[in-house]
N, C-alpha and C. Protein backbone atom coordinates (compact mmCIF):
# COMPACT_ATOMS: atom_id res chain seq x y z
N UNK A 1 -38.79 -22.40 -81.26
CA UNK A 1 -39.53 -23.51 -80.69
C UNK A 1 -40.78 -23.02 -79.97
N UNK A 2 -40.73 -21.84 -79.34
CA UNK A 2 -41.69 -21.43 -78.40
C UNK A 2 -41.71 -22.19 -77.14
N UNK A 3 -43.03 -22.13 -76.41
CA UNK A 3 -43.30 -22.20 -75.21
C UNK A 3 -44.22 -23.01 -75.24
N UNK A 4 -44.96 -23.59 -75.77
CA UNK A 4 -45.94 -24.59 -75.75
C UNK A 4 -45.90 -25.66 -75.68
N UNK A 5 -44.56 -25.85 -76.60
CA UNK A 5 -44.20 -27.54 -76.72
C UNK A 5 -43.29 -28.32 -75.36
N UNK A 6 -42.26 -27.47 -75.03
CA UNK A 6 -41.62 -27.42 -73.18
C UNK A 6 -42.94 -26.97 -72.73
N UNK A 7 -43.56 -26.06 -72.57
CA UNK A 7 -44.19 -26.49 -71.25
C UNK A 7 -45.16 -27.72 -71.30
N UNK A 8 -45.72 -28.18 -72.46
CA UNK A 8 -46.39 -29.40 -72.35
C UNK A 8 -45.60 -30.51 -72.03
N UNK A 9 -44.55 -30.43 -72.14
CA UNK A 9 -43.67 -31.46 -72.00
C UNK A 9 -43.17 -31.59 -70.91
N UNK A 10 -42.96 -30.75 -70.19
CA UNK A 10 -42.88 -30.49 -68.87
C UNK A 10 -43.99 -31.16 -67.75
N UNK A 11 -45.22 -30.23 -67.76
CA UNK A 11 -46.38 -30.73 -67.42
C UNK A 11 -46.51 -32.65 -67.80
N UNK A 12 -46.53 -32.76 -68.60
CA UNK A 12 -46.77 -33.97 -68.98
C UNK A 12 -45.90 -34.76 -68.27
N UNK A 13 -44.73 -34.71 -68.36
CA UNK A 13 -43.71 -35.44 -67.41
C UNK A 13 -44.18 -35.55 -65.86
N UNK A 14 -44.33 -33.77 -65.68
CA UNK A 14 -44.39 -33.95 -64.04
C UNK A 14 -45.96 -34.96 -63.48
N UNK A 15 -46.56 -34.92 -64.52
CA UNK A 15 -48.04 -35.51 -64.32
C UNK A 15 -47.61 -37.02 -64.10
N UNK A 16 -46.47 -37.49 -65.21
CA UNK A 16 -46.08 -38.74 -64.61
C UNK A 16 -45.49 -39.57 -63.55
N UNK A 17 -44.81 -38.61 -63.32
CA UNK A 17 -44.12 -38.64 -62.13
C UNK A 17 -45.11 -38.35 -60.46
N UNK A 18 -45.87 -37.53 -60.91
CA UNK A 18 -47.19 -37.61 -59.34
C UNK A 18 -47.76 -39.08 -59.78
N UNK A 19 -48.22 -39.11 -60.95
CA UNK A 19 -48.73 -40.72 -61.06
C UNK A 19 -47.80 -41.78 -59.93
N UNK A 20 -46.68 -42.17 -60.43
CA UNK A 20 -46.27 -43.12 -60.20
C UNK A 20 -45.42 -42.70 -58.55
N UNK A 21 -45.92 -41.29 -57.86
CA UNK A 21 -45.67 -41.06 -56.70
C UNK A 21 -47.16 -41.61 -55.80
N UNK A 22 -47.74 -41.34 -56.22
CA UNK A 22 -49.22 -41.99 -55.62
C UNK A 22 -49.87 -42.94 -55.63
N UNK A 23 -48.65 -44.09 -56.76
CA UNK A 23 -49.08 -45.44 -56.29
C UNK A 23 -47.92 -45.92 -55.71
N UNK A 24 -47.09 -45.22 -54.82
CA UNK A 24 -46.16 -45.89 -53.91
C UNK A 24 -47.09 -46.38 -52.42
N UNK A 25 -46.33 -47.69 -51.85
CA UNK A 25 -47.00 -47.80 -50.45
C UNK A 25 -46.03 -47.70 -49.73
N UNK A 26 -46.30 -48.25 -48.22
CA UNK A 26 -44.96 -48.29 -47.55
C UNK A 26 -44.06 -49.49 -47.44
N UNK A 27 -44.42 -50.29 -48.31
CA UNK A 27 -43.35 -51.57 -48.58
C UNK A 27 -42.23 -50.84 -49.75
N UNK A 28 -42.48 -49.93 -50.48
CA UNK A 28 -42.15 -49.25 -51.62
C UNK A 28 -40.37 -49.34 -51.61
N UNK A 29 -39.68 -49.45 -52.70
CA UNK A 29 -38.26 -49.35 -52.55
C UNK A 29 -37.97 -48.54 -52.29
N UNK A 30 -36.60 -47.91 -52.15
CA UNK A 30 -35.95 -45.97 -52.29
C UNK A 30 -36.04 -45.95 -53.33
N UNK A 31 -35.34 -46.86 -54.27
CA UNK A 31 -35.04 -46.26 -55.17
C UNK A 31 -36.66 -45.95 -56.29
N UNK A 32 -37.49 -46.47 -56.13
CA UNK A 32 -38.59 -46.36 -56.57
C UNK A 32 -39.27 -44.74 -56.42
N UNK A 33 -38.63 -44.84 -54.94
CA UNK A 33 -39.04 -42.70 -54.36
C UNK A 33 -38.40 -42.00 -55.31
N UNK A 34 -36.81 -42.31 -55.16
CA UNK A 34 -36.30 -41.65 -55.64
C UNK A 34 -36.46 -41.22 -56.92
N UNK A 35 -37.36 -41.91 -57.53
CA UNK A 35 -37.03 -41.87 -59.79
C UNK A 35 -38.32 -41.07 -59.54
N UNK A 36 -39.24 -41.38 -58.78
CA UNK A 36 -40.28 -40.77 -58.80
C UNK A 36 -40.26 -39.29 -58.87
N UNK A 37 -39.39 -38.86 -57.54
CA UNK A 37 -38.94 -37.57 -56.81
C UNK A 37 -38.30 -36.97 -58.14
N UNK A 38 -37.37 -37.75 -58.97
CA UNK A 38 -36.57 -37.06 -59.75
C UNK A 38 -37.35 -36.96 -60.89
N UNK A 39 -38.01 -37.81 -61.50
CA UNK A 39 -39.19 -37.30 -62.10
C UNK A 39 -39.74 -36.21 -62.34
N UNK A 40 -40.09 -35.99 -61.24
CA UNK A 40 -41.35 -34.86 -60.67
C UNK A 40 -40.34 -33.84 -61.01
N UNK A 41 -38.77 -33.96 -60.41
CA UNK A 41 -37.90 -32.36 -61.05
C UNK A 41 -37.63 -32.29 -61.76
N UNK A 42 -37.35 -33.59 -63.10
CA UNK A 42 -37.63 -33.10 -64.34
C UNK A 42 -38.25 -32.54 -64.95
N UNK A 43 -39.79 -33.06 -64.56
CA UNK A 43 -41.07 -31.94 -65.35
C UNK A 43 -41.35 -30.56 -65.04
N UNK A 44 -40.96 -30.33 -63.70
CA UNK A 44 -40.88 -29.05 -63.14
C UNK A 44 -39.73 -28.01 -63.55
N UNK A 45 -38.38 -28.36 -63.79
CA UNK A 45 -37.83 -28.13 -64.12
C UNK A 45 -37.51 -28.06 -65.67
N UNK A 46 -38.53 -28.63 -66.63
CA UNK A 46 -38.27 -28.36 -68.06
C UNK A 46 -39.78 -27.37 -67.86
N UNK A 47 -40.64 -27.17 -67.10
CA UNK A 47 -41.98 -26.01 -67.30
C UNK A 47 -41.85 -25.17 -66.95
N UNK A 48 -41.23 -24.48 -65.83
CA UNK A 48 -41.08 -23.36 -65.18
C UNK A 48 -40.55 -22.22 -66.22
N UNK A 49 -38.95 -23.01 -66.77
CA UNK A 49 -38.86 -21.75 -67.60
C UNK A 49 -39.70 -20.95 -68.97
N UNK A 50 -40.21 -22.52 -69.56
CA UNK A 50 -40.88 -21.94 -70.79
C UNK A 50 -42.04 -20.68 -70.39
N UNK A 51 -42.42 -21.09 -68.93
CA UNK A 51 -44.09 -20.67 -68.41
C UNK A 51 -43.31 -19.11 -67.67
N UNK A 52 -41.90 -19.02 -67.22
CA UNK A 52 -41.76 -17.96 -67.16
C UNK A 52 -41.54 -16.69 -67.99
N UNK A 53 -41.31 -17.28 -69.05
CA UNK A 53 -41.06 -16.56 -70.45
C UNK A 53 -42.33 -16.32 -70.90
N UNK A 54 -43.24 -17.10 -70.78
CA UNK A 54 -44.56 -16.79 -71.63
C UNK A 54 -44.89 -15.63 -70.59
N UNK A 55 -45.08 -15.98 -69.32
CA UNK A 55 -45.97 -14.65 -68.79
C UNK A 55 -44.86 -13.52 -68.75
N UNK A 56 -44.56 -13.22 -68.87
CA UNK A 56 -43.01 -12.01 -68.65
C UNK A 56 -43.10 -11.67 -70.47
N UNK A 57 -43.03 -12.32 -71.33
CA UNK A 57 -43.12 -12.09 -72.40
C UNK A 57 -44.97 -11.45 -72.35
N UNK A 58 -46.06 -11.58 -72.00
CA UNK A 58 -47.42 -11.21 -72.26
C UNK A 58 -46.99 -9.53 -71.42
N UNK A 59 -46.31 -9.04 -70.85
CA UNK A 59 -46.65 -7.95 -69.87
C UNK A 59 -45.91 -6.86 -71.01
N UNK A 60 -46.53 -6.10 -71.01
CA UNK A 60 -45.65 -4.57 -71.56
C UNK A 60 -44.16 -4.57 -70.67
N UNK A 61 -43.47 -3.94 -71.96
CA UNK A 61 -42.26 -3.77 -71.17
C UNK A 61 -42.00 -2.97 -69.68
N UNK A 62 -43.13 -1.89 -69.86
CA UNK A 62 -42.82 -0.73 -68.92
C UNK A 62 -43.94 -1.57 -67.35
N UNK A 63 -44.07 -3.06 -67.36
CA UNK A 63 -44.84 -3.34 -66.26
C UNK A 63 -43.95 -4.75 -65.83
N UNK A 64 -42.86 -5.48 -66.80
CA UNK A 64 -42.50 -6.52 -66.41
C UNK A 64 -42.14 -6.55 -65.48
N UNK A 65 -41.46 -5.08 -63.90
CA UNK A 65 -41.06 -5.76 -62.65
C UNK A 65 -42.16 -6.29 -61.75
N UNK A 66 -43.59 -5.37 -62.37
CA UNK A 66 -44.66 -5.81 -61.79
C UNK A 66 -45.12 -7.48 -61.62
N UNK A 67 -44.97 -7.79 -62.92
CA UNK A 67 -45.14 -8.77 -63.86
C UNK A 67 -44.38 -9.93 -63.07
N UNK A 68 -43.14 -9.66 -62.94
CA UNK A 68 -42.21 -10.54 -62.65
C UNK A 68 -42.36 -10.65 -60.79
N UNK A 69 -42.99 -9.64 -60.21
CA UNK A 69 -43.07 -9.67 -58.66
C UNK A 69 -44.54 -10.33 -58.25
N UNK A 70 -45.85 -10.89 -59.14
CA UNK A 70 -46.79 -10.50 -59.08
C UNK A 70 -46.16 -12.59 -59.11
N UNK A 71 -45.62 -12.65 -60.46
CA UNK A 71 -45.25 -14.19 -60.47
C UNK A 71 -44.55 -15.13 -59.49
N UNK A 72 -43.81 -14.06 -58.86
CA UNK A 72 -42.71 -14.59 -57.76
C UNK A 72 -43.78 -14.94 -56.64
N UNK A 73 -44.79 -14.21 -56.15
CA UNK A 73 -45.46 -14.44 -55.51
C UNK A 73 -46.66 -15.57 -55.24
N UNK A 74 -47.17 -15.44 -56.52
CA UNK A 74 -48.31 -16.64 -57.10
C UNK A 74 -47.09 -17.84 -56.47
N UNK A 75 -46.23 -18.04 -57.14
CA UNK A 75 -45.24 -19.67 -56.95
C UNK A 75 -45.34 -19.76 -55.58
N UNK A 76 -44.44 -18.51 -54.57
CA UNK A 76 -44.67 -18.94 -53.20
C UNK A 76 -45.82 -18.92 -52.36
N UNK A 77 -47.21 -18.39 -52.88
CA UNK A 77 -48.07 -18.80 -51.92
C UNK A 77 -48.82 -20.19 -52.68
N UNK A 78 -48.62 -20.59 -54.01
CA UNK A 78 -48.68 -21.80 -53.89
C UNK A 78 -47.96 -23.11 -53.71
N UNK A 79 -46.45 -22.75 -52.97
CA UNK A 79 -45.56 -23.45 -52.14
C UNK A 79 -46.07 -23.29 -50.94
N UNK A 80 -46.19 -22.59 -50.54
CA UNK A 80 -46.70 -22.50 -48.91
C UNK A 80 -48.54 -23.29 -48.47
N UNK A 81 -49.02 -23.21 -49.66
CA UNK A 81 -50.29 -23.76 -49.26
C UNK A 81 -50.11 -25.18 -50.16
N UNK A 82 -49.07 -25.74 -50.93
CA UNK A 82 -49.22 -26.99 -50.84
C UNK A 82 -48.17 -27.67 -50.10
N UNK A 83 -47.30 -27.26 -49.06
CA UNK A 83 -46.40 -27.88 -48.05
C UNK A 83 -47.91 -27.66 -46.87
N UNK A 84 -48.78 -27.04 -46.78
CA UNK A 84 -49.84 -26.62 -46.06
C UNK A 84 -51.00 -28.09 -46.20
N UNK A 85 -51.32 -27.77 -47.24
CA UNK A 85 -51.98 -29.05 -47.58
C UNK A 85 -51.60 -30.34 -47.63
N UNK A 86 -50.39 -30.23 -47.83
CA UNK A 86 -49.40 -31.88 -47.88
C UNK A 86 -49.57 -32.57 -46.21
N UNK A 87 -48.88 -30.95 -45.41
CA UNK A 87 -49.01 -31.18 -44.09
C UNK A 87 -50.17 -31.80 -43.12
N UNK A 88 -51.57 -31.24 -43.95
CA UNK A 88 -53.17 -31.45 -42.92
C UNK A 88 -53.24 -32.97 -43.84
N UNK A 89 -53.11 -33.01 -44.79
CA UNK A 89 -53.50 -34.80 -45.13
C UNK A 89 -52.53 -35.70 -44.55
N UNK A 90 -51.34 -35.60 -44.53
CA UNK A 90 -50.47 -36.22 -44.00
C UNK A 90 -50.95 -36.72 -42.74
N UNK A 91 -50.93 -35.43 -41.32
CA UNK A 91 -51.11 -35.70 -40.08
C UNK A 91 -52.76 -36.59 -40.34
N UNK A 92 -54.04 -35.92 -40.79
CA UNK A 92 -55.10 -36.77 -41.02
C UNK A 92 -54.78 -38.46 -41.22
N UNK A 93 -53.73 -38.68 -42.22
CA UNK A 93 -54.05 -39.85 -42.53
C UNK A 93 -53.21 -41.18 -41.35
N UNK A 94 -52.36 -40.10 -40.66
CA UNK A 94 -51.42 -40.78 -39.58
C UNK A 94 -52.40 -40.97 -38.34
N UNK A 95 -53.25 -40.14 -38.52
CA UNK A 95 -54.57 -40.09 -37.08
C UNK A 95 -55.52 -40.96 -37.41
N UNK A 96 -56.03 -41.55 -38.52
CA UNK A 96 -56.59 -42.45 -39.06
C UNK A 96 -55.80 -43.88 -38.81
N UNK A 97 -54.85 -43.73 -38.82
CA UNK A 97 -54.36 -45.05 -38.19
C UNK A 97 -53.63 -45.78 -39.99
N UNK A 98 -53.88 -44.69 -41.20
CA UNK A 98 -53.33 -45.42 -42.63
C UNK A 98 -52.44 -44.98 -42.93
């Protein structure tokens, strides 16, 4: 099958799922969060692996712990700077009074 078709499929999902997270308001149901939320871990959860295989598969054998430590890292500093960023718009938009 490869890696192209899961991770597009993936992506594509999770793209739907931010969609229909960003037109929630605060009248919004749970359960409306919730499909959203679960959404979003479907697509994430069908991309990660294909996208970990592709880059781990591109590295020479004799560099994949590199490979594989270099990836671990990229994910958590872009966990940490989008709980970062989630955080400064959030408080912004609560100081705005919306």
């Amino acid at each position: 099958m490869g890696v192209r078709l899961p991770a597009t499929l993936g992506m594509a999902i999770l793209a739907g799922g931010m969609l229909s997270l960003s037109r929630l308001g605060s009248a919004s149901p749970w359960l409306q969060i919730i499909l959203s939320l679960a959404v979003i871990g479907l697509g994430v959860g069908i991309f990660v692996s294909p996208n970990n295989s592709a880059v781990m598969g591109s590295a020479p054998r004799h560099r994949q712990g590199i490979a594989a430590g270099v990836l671990a890292t990229a994910r958590s500093f872009g966990m940490v700077l989008g709980v970062g960023f989630s955080g400064a718009i959030y408080t912004t938009v609560l100081a705005r009074g919306g």
